[in-house]
Structure formats: C-alpha cells, structure tokens
C-alpha atoms as a PDB file:
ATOM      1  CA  UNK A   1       0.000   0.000   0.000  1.00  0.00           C
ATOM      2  CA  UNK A   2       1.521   3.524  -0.954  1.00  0.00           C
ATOM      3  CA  UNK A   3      -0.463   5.955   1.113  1.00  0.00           C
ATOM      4  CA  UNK A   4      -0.456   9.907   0.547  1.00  0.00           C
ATOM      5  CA  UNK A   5      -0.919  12.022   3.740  1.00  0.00           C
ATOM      6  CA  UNK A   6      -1.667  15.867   3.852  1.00  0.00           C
ATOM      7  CA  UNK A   7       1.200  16.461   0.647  1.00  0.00           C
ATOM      8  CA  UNK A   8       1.404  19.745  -0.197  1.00  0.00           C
ATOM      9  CA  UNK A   9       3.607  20.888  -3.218  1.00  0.00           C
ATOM     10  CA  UNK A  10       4.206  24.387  -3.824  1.00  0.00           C
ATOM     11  CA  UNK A  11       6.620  26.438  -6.108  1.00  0.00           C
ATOM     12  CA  UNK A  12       7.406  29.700  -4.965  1.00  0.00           C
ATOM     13  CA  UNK A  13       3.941  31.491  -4.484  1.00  0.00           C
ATOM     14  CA  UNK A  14       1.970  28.500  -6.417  1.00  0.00           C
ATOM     15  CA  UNK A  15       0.873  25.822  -4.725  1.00  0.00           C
ATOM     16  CA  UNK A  16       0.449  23.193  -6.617  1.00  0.00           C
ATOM     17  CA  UNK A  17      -1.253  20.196  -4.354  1.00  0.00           C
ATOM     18  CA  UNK A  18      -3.425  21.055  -1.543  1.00  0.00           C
ATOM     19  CA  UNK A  19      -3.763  18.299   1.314  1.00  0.00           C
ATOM     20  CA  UNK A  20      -3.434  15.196  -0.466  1.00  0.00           C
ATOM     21  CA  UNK A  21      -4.541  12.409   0.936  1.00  0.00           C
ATOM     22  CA  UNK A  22      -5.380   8.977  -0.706  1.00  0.00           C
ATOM     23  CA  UNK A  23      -3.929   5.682  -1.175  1.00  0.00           C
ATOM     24  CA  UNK A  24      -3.143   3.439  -3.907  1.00  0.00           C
ATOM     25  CA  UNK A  25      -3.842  -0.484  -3.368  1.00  0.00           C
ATOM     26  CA  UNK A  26      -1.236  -3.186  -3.718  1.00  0.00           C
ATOM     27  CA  UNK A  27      -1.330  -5.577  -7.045  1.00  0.00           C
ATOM     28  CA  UNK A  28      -4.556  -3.221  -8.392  1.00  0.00           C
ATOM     29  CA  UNK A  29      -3.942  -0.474 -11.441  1.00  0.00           C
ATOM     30  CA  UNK A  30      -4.258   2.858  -9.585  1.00  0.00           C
ATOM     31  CA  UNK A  31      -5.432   5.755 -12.003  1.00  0.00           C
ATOM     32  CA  UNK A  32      -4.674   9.834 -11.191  1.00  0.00           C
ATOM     33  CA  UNK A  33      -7.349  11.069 -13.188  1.00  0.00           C
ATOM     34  CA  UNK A  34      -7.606  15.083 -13.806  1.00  0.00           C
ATOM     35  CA  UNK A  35      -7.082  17.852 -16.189  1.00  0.00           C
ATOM     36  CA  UNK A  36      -3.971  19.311 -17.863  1.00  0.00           C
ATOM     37  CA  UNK A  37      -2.601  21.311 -14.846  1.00  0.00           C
ATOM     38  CA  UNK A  38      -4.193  20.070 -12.157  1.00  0.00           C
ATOM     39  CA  UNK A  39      -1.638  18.607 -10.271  1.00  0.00           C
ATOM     40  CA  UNK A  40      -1.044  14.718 -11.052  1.00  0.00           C
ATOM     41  CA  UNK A  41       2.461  14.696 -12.620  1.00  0.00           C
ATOM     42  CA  UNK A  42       3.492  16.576  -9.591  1.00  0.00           C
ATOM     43  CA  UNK A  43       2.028  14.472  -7.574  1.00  0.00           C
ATOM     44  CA  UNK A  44       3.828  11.331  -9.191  1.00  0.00           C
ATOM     45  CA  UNK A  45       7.124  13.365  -9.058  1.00  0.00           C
ATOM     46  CA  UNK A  46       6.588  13.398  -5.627  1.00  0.00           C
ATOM     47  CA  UNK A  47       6.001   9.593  -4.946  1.00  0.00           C
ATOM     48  CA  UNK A  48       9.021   8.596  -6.320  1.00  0.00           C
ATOM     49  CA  UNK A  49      11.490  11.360  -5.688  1.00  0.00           C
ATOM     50  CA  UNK A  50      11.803  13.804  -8.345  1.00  0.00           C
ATOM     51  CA  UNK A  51      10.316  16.260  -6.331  1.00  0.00           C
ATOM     52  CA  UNK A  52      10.317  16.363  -2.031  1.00  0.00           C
ATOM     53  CA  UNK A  53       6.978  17.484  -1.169  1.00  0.00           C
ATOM     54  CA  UNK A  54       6.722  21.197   0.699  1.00  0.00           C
ATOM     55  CA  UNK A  55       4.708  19.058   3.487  1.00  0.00           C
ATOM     56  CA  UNK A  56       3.325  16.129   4.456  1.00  0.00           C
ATOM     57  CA  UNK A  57       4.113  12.428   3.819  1.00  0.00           C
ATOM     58  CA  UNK A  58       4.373   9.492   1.284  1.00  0.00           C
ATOM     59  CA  UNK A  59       4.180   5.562   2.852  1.00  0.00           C
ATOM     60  CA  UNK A  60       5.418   2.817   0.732  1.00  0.00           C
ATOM     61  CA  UNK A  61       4.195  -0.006   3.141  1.00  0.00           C
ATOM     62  CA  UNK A  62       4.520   2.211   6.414  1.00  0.00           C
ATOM     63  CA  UNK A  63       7.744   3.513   5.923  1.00  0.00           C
ATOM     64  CA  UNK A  64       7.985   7.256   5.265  1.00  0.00           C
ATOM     65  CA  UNK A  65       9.929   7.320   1.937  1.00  0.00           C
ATOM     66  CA  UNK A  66      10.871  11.174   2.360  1.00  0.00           C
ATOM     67  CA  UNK A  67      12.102  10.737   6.276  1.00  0.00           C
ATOM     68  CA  UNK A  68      15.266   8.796   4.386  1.00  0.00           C
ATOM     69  CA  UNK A  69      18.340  10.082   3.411  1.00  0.00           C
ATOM     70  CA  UNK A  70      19.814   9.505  -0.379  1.00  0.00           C
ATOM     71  CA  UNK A  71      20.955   5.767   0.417  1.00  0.00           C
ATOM     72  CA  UNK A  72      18.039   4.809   1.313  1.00  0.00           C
ATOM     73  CA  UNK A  73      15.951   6.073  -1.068  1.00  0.00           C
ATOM     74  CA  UNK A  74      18.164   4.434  -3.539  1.00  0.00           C
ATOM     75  CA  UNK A  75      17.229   1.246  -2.285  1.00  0.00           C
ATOM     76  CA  UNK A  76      13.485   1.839  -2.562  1.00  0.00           C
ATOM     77  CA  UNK A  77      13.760   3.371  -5.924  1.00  0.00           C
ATOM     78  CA  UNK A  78      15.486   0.066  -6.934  1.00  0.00           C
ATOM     79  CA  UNK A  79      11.730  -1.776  -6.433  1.00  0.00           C
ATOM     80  CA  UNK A  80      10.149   1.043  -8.208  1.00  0.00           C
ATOM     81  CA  UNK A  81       9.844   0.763 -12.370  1.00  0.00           C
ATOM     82  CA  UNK A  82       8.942   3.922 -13.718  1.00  0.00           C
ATOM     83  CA  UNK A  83       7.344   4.363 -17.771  1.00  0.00           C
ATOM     84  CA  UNK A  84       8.246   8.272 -18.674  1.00  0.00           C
ATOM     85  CA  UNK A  85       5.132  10.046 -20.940  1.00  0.00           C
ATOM     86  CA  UNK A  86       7.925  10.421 -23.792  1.00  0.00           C
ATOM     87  CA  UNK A  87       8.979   6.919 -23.035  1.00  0.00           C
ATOM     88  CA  UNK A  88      12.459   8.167 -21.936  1.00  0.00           C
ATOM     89  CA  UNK A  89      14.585   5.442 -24.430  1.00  0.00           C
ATOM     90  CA  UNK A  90      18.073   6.109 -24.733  1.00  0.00           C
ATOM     91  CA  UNK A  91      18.501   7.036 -28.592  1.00  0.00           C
ATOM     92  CA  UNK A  92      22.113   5.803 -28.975  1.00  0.00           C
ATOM     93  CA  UNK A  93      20.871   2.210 -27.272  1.00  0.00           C
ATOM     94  CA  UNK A  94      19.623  -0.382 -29.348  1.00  0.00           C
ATOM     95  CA  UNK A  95      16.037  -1.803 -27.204  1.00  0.00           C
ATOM     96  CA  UNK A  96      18.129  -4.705 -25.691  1.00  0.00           C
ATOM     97  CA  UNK A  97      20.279  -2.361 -24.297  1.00  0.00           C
ATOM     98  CA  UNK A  98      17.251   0.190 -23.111  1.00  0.00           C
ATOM     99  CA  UNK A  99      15.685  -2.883 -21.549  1.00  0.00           C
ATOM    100  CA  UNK A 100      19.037  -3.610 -19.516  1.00  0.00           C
ATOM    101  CA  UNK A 101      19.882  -0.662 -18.627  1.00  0.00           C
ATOM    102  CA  UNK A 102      18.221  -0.560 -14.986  1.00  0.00           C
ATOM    103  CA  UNK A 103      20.183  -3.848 -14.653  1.00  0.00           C
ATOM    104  CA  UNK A 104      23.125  -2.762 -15.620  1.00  0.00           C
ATOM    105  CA  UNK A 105      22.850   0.215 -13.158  1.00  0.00           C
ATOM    106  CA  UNK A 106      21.227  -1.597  -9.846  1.00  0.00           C
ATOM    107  CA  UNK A 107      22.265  -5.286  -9.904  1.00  0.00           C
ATOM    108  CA  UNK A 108      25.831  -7.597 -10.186  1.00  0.00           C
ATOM    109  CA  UNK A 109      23.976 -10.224 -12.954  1.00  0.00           C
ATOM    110  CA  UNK A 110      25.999 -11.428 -15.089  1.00  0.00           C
ATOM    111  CA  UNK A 111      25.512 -10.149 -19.094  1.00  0.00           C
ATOM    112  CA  UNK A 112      23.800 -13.491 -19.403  1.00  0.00           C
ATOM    113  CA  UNK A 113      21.302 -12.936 -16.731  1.00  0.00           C
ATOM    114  CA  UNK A 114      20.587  -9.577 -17.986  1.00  0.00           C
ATOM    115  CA  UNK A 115      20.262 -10.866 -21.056  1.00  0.00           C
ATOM    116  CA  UNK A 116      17.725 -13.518 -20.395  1.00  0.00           C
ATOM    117  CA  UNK A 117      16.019 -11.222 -18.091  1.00  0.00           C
ATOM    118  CA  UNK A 118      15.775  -8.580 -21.197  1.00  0.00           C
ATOM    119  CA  UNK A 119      14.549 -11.384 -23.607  1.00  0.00           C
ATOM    120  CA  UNK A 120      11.678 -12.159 -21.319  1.00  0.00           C
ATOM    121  CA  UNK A 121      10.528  -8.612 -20.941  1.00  0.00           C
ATOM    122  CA  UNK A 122      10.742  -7.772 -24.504  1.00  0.00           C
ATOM    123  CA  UNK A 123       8.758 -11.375 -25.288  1.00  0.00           C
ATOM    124  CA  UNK A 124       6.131 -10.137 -22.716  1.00  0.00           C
ATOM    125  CA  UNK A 125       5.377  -7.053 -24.074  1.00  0.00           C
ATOM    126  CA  UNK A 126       5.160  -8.643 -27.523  1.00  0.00           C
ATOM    127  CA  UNK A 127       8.735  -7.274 -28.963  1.00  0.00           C
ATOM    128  CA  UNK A 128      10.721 -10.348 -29.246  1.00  0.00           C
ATOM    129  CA  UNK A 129      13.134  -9.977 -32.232  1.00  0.00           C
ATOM    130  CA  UNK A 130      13.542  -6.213 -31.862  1.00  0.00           C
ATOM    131  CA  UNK A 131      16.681  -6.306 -29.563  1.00  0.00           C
ATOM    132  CA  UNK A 132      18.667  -5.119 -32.155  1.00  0.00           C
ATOM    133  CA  UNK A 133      16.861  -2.470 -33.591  1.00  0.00           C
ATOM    134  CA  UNK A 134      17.028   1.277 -32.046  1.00  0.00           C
ATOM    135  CA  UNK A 135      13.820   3.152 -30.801  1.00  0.00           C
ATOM    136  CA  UNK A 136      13.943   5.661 -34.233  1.00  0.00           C
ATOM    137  CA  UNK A 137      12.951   2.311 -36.034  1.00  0.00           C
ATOM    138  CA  UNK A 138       9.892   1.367 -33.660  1.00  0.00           C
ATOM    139  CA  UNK A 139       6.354   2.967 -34.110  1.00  0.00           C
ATOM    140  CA  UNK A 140       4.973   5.235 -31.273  1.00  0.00           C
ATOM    141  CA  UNK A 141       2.875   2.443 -29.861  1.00  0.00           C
ATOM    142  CA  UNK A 142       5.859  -0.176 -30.077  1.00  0.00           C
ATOM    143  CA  UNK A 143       8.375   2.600 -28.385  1.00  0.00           C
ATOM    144  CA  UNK A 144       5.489   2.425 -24.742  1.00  0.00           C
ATOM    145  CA  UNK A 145       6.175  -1.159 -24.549  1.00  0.00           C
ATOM    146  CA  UNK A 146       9.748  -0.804 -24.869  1.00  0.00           C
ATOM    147  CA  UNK A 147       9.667   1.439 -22.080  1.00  0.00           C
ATOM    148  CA  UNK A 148       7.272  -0.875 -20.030  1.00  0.00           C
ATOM    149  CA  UNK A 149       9.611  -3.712 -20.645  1.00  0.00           C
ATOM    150  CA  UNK A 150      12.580  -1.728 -19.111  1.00  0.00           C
ATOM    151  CA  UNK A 151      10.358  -0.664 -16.617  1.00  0.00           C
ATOM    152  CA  UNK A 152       9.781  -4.312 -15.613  1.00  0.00           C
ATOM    153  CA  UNK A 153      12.686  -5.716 -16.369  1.00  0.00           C
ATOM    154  CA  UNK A 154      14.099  -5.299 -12.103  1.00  0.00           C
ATOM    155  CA  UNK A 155      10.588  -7.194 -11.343  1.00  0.00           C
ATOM    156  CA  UNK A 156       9.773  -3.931  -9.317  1.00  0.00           C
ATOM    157  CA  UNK A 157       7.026  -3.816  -6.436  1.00  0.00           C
ATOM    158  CA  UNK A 158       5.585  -0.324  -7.935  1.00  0.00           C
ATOM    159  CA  UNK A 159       5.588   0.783 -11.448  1.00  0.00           C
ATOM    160  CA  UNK A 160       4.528   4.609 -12.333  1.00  0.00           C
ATOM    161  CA  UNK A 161       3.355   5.303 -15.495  1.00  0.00           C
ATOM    162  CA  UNK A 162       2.743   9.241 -16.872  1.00  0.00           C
ATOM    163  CA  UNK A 163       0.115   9.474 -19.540  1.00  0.00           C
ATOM    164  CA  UNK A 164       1.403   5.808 -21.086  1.00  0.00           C
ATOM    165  CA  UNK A 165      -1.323   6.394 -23.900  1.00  0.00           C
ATOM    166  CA  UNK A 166      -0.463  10.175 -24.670  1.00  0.00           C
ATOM    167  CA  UNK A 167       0.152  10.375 -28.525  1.00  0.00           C
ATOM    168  CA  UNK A 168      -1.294   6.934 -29.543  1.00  0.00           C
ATOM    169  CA  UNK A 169      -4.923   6.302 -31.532  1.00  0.00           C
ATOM    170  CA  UNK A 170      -7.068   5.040 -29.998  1.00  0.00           C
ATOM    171  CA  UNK A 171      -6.444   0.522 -31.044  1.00  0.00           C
ATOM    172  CA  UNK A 172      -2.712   1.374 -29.463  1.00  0.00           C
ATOM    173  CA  UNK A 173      -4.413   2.670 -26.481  1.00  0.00           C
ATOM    174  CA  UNK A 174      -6.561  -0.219 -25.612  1.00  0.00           C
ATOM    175  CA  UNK A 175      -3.320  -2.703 -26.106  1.00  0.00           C
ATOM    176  CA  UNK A 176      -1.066  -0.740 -23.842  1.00  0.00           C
ATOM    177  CA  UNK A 177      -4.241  -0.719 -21.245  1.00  0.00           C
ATOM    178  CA  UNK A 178      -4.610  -4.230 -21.252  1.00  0.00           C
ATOM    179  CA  UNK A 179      -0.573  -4.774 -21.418  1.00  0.00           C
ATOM    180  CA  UNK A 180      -0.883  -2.664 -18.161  1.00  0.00           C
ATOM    181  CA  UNK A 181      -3.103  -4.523 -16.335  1.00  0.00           C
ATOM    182  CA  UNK A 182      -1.783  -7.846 -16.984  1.00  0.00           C
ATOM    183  CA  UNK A 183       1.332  -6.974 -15.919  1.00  0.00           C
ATOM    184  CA  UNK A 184       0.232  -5.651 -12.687  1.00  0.00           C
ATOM    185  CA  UNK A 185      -2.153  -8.598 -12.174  1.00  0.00           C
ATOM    186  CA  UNK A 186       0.539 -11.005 -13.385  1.00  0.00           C
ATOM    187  CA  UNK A 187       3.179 -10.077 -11.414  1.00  0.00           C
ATOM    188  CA  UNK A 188       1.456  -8.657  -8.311  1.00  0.00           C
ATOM    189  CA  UNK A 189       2.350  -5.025  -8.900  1.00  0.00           C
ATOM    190  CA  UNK A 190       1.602  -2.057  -7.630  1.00  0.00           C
ATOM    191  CA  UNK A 191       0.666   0.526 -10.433  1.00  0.00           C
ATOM    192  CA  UNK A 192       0.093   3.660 -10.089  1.00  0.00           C
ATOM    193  CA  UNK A 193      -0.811   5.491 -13.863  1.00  0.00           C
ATOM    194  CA  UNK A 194      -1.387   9.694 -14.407  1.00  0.00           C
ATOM    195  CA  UNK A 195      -4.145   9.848 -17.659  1.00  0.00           C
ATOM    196  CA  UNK A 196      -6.613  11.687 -18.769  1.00  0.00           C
ATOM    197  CA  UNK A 197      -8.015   9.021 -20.917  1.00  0.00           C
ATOM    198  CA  UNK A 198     -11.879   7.800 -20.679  1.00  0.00           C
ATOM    199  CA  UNK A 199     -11.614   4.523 -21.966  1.00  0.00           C
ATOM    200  CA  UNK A 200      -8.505   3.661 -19.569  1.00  0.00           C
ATOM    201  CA  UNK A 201     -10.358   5.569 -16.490  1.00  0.00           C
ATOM    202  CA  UNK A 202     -13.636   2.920 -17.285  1.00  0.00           C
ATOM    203  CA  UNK A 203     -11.907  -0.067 -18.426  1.00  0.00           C
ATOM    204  CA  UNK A 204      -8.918  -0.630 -15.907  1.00  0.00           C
ATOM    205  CA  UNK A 205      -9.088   1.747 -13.081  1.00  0.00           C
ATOM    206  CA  UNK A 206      -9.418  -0.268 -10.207  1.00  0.00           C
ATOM    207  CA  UNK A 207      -8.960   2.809  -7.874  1.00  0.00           C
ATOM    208  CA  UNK A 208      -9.492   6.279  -9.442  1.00  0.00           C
ATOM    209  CA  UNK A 209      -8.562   9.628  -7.879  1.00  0.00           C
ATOM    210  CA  UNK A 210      -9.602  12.745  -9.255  1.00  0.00           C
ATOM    211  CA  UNK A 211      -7.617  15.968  -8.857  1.00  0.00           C
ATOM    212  CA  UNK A 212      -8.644  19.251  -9.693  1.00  0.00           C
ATOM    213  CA  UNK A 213      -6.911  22.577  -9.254  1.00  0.00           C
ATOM    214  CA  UNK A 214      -4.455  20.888  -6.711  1.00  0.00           C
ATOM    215  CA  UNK A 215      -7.210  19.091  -4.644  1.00  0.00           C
ATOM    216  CA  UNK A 216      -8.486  15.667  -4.147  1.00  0.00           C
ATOM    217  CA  UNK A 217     -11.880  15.840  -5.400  1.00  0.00           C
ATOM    218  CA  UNK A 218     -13.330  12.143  -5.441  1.00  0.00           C
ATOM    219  CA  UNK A 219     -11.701   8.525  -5.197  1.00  0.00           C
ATOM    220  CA  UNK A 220     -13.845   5.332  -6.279  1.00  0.00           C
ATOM    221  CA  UNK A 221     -13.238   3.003  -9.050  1.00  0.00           C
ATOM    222  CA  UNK A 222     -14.242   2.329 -12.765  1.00  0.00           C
ATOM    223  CA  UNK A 223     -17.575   0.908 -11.541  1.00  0.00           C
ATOM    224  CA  UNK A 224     -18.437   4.403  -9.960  1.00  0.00           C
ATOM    225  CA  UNK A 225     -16.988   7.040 -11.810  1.00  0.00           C
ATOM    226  CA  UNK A 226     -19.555   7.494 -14.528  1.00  0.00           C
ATOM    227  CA  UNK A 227     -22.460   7.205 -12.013  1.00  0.00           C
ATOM    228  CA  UNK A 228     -21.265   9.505  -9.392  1.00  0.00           C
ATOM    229  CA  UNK A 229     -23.227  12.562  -8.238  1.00  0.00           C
ATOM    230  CA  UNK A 230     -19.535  14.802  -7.815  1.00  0.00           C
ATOM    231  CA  UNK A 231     -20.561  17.579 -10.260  1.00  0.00           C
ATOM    232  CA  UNK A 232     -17.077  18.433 -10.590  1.00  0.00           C
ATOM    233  CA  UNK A 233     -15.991  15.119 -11.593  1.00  0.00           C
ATOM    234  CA  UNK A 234     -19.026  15.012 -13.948  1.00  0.00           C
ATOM    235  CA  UNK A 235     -17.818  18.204 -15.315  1.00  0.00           C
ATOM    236  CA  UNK A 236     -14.146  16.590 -16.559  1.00  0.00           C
ATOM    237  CA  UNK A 237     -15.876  12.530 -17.457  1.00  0.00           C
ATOM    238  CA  UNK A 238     -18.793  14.457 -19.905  1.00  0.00           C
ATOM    239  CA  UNK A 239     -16.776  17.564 -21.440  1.00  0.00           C
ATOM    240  CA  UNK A 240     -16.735  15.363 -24.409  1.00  0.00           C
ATOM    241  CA  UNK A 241     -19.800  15.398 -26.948  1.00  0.00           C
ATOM    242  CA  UNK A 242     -19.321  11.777 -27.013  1.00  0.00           C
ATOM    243  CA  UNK A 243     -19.303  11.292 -23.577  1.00  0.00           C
ATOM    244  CA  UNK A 244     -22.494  13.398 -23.175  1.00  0.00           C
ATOM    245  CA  UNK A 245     -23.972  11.525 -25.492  1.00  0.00           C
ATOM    246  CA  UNK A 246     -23.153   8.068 -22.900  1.00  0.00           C
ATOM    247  CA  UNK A 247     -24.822  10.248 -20.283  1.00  0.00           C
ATOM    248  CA  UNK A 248     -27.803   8.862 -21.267  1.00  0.00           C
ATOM    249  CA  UNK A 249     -27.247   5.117 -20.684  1.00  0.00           C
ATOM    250  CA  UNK A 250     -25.743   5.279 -17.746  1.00  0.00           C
ATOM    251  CA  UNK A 251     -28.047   7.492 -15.871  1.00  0.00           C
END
C-alpha cells in the first residue's frame, strides 16, 4: 500500500497540491485522473522522488519514503519501475540495451542474466526480435512497450506510469491498457498510472482519484466514476460530446 498524507507541493507562491490524501492499493492499477494542470504529474514526481513534497508524507508499506536520506531512497527506488510520458529510451541504445539498462545500473547479474532477463521482458510485451533495432525504427505504440519492458525488467514492487497512452490512436491505447493490467495482475504489482483518458479511467481503473486545481476531489473506481453525483468530476468525465452523449445510458 503507498499511502499519501496531507502532501502539499508548492513552487514559490503556487501551490500546486493542496492536502493530499489517498492511497493506492497493492497488485490493483491505480489511475490519477484530472485535467492538464491540475496537479497529477506533480504528484507522481513526488512519490518517487523527483520532487520532495513542501509538506506532508508518502508511505510505501509504512515507511515514510521522504524521512530517508539519499541511500536509502536508492534502495526503494530500486523496487520502483517507472514508464516516462515520452517513453524516456536512450537514442544511442539499441532496445536490448534500453531494456538492460536498470540492470546494468542496480544489480551484479551477469551479461547473461541480464540478457535472459531482457529477452523475457521484450517477449512479454510482444517485442521479441527487436533487440537489435534502435527506438527511431519502432512505431509510437511499439516505443510504450519498450519502455514498459525496461520498466519491468528489475521485477519492481511499484511501477509509475505518466500518460502511457499520450500520442497513440485510440487501437494502441486499448493494447497498452490491457498490457498494463496484466502486468500488474501477473506479477502482483503495484501501479500507479497519471491519464486523462476515458476509456482507460472505465476499463482498468481499479482505484481512481480525481484531482482538480491541486485538490483531491473524489476517489472510487471504474464501476463508480460514470455514475457519481460529484458535479465536478461530472464536469471533466462528460466535457466530451461523445461522452455526453453516454450520459444517457448510464443514468
């Protein structure tokens, strides 16, 4: 369980997130859901270190990750897989090397471990036979699994994932989705994903929370969120003319 209590963030003047509290549930897919703006990278950036919240605290299994110095972090960042919005590959690494890379920096396997290790990730995620090839040469969609495959490939406890579906149409979309939750179920992560997509939010959020302007707004799950009577949450699921027109059914 990775629990949020009272996190502020601010920047200067701005602040950014307002009392956060929540919690994301261990081996389920964990959605931030909210606007462009509205806090949820932050708030990632602050669960795994890339940003030390102005107050409050983050719990990975009752242990207060920021209370630790450096060292210690390290070694909880070493059970935490992380998939970057821009997928993050290293353009002067061919994909086997991408995948190994987070081996190469946080274990002693040998090449051939890593190697194995790297073959099984890439098979996973359907890109066997493309250890060779460099991310320029992979499509948009195929360039998210490589990234999920190096995110996997330490067997992490927690894997974060910013807007995994940003740039994709809509077929690629649903793959990665269901790529993301069989990996969590398979391997009894934790996942915790930032989107703004619909058909992610109703199809594999197993716990949703909604941030607006900073501010926890609602937490519930796919089951819930279209049927909810939070008007502001209504506001961001039907802003859509297709969505409006869904309205209807559900009601």
């Amino acid at each position: 369980m990775i629990t949020i209590s009272n996190v502020y963030k601010q920047f200067g003047d701005n602040v950014v997130l307002k009392d956060i509290n929540t919690e994301f549930v261990d081996g389920k897919v964990n959605l931030i859901i909210g606007r462009s703006g509205s806090g949820k990278t932050v708030l990632l950036k602050c669960i795994i270190g890339l940003l030390e919240p102005t107050s409050g605290k983050v719990f990975f299994d009752d242990r207060d990750f920021h209370s630790f110095h450096s060292k210690v972090q390290n070694t909880f960042k070493m059970e935490m897989g992380v998939v970057f919005q821009g997928s993050a590959l290293f353009d002067s690494l061919t994909i086997e090397q991408n995948v190994m890379f987070p081996l190469d920096m946080l274990t002693t396997q040998t090449k051939e471990e890593k190697l194995d290790r790297a073959n099984y990730c890439l098979k996973r995620v359907g890109l066997e036979n493309t250890n060779k090839l460099y991310p320029s040469e992979l499509s948009g969609g195929m360039k998210k699994r490589a990234a999920i495959a190096r995110a996997i490939a330490s067997n992490p406890k927690y894997l974060f994932c910013d807007e995994p579906n940003s740039g994709l149409d809509p077929k690629t979309s649903i793959m990665i989705d269901e790529l993301l939750f069989g990996i969590t179920h398979e391997f009894n992560i934790t996942t915790i994903i930032n989107t703004h997509d619909l058909n992610t939010v109703i199809t594999i959020g197993e716990t949703i929370s909604y941030i607006q302007e900073g501010c926890l707004e609602w937490r519930g799950n796919k089951d819930e969120v279209l049927i909810t009577d939070n008007d502001k949450l209504n506001d961001f699921i039907y802003a859509q003319p297709l969505t409006q027109k869904l309205r209807g059914f559900v009601k």
